[in-house]
N, C-alpha and C. Protein backbone atom coordinates (compact mmCIF):
# COMPACT_ATOMS: atom_id res chain seq x y z
N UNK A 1 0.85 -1.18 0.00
CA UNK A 1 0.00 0.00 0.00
C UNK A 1 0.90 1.24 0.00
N UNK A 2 0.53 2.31 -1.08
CA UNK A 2 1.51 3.47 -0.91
C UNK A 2 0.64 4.62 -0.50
N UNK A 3 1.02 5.72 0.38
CA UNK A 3 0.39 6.83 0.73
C UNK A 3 1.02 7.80 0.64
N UNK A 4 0.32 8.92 -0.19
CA UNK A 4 0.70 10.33 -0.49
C UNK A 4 0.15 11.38 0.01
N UNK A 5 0.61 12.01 1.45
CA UNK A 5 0.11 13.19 1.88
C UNK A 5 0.51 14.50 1.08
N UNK A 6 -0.42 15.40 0.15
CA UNK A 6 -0.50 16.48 -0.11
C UNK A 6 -1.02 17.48 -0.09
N UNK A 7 -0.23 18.60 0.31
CA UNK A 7 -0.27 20.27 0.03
C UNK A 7 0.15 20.64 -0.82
N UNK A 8 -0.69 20.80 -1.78
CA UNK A 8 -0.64 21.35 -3.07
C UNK A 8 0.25 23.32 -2.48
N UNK A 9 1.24 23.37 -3.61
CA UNK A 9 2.21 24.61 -2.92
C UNK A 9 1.28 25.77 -3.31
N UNK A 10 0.46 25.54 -4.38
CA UNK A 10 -0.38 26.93 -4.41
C UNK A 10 -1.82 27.20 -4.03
N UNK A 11 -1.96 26.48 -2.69
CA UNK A 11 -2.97 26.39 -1.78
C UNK A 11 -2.55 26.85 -0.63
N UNK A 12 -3.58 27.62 0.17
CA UNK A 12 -2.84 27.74 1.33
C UNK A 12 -2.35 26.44 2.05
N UNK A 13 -1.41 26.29 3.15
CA UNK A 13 -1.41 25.07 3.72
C UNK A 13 -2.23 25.49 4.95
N UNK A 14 -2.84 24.57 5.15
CA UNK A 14 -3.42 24.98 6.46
C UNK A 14 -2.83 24.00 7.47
N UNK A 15 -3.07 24.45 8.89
CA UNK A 15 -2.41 24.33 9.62
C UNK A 15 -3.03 22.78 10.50
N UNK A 16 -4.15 22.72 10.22
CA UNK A 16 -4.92 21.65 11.06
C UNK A 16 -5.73 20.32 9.95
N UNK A 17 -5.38 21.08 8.80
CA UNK A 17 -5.66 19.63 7.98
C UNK A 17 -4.53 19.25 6.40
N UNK A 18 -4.53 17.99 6.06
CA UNK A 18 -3.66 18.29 5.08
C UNK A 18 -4.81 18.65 3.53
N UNK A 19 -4.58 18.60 2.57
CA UNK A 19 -5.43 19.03 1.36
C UNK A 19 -6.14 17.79 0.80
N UNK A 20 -5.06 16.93 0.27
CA UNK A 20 -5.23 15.82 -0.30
C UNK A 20 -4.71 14.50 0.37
N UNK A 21 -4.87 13.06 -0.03
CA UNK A 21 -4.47 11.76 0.60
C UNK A 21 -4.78 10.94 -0.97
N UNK A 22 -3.49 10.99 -1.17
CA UNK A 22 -3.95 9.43 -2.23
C UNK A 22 -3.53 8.28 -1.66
N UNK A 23 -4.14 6.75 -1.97
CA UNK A 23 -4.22 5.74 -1.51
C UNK A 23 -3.90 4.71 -2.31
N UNK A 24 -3.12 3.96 -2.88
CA UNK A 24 -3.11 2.80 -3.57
C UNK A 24 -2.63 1.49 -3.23
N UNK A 25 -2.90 0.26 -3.98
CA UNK A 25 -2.86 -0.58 -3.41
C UNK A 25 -3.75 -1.81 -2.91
N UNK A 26 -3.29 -2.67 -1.38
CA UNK A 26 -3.81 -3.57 -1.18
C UNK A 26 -3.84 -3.08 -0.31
N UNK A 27 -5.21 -2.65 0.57
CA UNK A 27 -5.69 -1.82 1.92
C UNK A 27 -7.09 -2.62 2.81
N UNK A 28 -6.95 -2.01 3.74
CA UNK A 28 -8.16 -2.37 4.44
C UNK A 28 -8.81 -0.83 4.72
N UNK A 29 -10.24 -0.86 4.44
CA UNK A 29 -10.42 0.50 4.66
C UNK A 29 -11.76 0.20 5.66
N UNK A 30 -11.59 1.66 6.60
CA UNK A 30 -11.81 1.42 7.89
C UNK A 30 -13.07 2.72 7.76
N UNK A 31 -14.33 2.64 8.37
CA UNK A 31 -14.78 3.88 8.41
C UNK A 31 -15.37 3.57 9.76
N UNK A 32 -15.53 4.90 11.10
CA UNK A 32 -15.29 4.99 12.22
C UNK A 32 -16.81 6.03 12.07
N UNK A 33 -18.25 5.72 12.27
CA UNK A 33 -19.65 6.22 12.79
C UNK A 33 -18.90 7.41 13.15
N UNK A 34 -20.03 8.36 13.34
CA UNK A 34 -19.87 9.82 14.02
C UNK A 34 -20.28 9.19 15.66
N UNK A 35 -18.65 9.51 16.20
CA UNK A 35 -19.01 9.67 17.62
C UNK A 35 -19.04 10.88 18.42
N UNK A 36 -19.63 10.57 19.44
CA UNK A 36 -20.55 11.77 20.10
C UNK A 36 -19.84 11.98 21.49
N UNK A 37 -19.80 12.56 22.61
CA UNK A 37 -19.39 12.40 23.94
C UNK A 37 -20.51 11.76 24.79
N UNK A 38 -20.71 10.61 24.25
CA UNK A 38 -21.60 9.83 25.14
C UNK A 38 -21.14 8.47 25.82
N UNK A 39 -21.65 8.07 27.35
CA UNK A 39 -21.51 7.21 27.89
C UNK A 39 -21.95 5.66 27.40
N UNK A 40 -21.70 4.83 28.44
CA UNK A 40 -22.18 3.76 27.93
C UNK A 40 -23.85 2.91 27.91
N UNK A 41 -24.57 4.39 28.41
CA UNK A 41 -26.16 4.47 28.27
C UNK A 41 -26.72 5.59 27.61
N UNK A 42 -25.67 5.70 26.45
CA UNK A 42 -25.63 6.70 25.60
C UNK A 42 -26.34 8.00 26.18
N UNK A 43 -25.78 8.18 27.41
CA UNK A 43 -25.91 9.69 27.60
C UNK A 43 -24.98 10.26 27.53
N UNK A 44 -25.16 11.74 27.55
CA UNK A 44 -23.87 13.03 27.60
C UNK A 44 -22.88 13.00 28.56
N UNK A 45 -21.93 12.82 27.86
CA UNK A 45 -20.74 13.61 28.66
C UNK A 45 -20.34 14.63 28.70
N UNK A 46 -20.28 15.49 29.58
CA UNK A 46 -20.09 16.22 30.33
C UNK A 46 -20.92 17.69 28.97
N UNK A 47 -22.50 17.88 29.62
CA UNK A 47 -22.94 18.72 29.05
C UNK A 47 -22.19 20.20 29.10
N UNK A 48 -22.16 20.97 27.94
CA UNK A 48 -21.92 22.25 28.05
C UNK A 48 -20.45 22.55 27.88
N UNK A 49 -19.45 21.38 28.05
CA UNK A 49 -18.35 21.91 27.82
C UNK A 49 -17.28 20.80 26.96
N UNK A 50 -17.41 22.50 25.44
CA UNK A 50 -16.99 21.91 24.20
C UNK A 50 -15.30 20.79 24.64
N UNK A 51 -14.63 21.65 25.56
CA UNK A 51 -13.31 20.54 25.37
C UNK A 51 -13.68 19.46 26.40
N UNK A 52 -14.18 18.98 26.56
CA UNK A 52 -14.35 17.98 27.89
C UNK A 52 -15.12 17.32 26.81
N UNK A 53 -16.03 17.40 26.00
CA UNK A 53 -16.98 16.40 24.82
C UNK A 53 -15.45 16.43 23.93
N UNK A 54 -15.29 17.11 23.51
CA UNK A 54 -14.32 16.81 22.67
C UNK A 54 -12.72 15.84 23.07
N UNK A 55 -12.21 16.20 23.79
CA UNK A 55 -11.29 14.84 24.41
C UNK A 55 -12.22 13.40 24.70
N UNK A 56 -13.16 13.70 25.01
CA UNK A 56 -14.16 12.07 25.01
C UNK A 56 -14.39 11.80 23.79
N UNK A 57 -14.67 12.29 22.92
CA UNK A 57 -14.93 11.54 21.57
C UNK A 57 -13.99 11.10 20.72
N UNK A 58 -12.58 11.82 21.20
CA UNK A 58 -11.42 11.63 20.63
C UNK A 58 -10.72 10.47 21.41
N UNK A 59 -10.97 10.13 22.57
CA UNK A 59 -10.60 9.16 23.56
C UNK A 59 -11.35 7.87 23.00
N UNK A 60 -12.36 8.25 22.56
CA UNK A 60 -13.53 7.18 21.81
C UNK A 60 -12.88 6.55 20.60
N UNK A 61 -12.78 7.57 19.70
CA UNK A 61 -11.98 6.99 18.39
C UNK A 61 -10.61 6.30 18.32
N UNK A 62 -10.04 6.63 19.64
CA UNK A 62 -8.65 6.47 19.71
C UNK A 62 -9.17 4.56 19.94
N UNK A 63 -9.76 4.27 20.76
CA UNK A 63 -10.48 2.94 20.48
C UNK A 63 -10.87 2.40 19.53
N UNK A 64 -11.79 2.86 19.21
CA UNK A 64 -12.15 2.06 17.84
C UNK A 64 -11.00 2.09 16.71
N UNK A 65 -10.13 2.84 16.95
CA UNK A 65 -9.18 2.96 15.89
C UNK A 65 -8.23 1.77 15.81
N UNK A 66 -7.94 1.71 17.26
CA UNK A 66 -7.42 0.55 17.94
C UNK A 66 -8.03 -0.71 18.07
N UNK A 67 -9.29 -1.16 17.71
CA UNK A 67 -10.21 -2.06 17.44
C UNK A 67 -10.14 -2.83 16.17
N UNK A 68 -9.77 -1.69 15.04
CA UNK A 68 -9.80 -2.22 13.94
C UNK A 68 -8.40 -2.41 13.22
N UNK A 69 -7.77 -2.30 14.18
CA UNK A 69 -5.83 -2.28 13.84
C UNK A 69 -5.46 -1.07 13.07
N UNK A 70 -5.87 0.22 13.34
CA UNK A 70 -5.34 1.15 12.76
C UNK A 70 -5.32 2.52 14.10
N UNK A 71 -4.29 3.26 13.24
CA UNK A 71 -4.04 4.17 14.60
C UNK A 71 -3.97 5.48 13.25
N UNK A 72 -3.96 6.75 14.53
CA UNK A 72 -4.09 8.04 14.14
C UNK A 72 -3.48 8.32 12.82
N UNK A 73 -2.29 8.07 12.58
CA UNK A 73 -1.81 8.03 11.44
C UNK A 73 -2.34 7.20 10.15
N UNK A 74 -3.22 6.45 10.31
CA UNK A 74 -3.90 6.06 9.33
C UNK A 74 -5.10 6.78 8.64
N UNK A 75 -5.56 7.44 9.56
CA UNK A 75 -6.74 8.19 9.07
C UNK A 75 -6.45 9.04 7.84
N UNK A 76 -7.40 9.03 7.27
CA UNK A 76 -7.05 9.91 5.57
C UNK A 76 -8.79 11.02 5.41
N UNK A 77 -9.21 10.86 6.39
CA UNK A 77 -10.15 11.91 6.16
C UNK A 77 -10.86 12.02 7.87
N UNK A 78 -11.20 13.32 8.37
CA UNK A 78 -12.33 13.30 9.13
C UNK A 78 -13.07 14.12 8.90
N UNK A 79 -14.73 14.01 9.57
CA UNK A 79 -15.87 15.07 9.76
C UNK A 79 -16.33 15.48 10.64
N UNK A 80 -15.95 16.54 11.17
CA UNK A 80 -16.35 17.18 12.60
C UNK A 80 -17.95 17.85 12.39
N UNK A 81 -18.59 17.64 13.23
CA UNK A 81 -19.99 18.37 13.41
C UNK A 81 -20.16 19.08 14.83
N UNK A 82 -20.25 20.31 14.65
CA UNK A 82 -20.40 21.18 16.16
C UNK A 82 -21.53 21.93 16.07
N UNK A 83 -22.13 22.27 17.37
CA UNK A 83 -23.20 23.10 17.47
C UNK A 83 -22.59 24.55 17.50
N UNK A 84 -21.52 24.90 17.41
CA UNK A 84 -21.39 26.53 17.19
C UNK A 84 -20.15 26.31 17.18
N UNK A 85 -19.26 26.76 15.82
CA UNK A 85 -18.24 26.82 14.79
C UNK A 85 -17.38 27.71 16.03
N UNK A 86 -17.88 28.94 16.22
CA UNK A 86 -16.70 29.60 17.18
C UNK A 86 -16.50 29.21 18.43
N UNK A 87 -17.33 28.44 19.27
CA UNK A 87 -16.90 27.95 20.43
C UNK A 87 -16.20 26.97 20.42
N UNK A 88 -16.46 26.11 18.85
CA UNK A 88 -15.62 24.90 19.15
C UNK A 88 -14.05 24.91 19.24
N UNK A 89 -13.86 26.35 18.09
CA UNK A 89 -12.41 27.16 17.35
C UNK A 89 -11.75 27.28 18.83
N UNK A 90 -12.56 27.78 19.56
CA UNK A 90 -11.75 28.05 20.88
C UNK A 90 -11.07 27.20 21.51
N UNK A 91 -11.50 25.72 21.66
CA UNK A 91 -10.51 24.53 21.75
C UNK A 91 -10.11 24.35 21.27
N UNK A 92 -10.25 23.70 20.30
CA UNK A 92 -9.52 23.32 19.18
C UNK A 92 -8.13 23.98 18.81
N UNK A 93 -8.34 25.18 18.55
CA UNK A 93 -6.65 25.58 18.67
C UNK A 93 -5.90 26.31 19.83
N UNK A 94 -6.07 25.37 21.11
CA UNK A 94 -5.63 25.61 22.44
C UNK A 94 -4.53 24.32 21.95
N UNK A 95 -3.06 24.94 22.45
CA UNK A 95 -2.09 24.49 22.18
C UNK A 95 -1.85 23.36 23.16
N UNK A 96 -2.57 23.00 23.80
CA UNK A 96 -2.47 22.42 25.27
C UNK A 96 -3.31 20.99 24.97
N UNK A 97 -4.04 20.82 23.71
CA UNK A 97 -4.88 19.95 24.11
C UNK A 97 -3.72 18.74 23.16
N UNK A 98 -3.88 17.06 23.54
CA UNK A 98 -2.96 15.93 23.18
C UNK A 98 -3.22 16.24 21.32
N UNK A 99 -2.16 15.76 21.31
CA UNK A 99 -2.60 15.43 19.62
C UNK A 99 -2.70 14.00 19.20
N UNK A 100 -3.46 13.85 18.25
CA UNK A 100 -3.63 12.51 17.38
C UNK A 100 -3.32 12.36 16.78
N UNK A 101 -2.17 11.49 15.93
CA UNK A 101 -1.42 11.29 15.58
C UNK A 101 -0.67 12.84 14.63
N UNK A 102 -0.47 13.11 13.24
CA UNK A 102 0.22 14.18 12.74
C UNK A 102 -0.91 15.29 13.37
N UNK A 103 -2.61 14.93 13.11
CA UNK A 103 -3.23 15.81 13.93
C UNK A 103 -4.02 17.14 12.38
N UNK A 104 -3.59 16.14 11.23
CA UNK A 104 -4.07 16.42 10.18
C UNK A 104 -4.44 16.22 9.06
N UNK A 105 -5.19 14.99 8.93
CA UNK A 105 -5.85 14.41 7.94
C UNK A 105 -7.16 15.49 7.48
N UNK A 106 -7.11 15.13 6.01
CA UNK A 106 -8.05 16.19 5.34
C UNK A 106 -9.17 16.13 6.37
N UNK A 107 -10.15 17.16 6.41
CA UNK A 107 -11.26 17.75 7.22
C UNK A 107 -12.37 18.41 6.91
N UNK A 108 -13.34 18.23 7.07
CA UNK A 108 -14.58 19.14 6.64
C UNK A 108 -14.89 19.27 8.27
N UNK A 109 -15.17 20.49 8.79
CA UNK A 109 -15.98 21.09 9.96
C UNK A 109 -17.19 21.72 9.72
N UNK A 110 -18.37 21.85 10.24
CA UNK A 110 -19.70 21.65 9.17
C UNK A 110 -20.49 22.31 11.16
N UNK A 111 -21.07 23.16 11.10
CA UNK A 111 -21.89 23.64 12.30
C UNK A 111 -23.34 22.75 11.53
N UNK A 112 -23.56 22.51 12.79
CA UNK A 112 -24.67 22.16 12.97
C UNK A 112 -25.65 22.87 13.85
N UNK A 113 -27.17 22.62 13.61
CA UNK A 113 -28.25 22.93 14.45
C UNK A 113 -29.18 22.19 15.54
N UNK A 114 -28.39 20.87 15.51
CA UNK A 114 -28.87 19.98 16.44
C UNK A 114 -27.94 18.50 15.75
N UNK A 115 -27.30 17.63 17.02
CA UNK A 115 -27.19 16.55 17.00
C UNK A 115 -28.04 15.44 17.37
N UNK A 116 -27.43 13.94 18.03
CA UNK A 116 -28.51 13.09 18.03
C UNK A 116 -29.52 13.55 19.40
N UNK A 117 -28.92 14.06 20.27
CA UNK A 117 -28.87 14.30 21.98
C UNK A 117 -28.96 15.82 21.61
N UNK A 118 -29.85 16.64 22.19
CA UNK A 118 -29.17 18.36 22.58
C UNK A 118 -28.46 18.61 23.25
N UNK A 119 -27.80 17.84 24.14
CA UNK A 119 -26.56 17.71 24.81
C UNK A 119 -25.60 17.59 24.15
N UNK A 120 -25.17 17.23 23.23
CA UNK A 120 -24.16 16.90 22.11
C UNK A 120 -23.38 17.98 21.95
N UNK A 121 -22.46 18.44 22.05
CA UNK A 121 -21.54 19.15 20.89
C UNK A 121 -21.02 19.50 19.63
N UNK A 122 -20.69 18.08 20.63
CA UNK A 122 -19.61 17.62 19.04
C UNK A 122 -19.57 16.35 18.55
N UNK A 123 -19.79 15.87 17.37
CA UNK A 123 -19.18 14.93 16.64
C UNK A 123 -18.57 14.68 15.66
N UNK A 124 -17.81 13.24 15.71
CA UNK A 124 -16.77 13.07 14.76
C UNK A 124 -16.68 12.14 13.84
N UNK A 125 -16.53 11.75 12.73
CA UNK A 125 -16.96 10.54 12.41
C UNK A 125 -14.93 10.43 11.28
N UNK A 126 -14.38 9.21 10.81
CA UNK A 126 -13.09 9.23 10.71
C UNK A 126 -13.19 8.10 9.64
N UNK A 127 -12.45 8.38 8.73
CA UNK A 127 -11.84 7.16 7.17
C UNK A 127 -10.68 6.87 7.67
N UNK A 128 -9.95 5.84 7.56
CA UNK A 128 -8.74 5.55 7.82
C UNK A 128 -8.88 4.55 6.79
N UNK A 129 -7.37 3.84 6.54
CA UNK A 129 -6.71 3.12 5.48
C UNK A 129 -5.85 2.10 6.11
N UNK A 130 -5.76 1.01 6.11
CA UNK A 130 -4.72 0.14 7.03
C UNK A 130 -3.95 -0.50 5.53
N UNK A 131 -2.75 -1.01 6.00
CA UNK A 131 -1.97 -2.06 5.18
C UNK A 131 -2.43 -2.84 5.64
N UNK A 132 -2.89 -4.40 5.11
CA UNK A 132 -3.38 -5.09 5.75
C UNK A 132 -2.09 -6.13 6.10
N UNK A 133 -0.95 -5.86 5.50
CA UNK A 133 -0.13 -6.81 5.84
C UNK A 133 0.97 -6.23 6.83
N UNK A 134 0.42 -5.53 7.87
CA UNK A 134 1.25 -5.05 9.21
C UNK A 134 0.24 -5.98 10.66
């Protein structure tokens, strides 16, 4: 399996996702549901506060990622869904919070007007790509 992370040079680069991911090969491809900051009676975690949902859902994926034999660096796309674009900005680029793996696979961030729960925040849902022969 070969993988090509690109930033095209006459694009901006941005700082939190890469542009492009080509993929070829013999792969296992992995797609990871939109998770939510919910418990294991699918209620909310921790209502009202965007970084506290957000390290849980990322603590979430970091599992399932690990479930299906692939880790952060495999991912080749995610989709963030938030109930308000500028509160989420406010975590999100707090220099303080862990990173996942490079911490930039292509991205769409998309506000929303309601998730599954009104408690919700945030969700995430993640493509990843495995070699299957690791």
């Amino acid at each position: 399996m070969e993988r090509h992370d690109i930033d095209p040079p006459d694009i901006f680069r941005h700082p939190a996702f890469k542009r492009v991911v080509t993929v070829q090969g013999d792969m296992k491809l992995v797609f990871i549901a939109g998770q939510t900051a919910s418990d294991e009676n699918y209620d909310c975690v921790a209502p009202g506060n965007y970084r506290a949902q957000y390290l849980h859902v990322m603590n979430s994926l970091d599992i399932q990622l690990k479930a299906a034999g692939a880790t952060w660096d495999d991912v080749v796309f995610r989709r963030m869904f938030v109930l308000d674009v500028d509160e989420f900005a406010k975590i999100y680029w707090d220099k303080t919070l862990p990173t996942y793996g490079d911490g930039r696979p292509p991205s769409t961030l998309i506000g929303v007007t309601r998730l599954s729960k009104p408690e919700f925040l945030v969700e995430i849902d993640l493509m990843a790509i495995v070699d299957p022969s690791k």
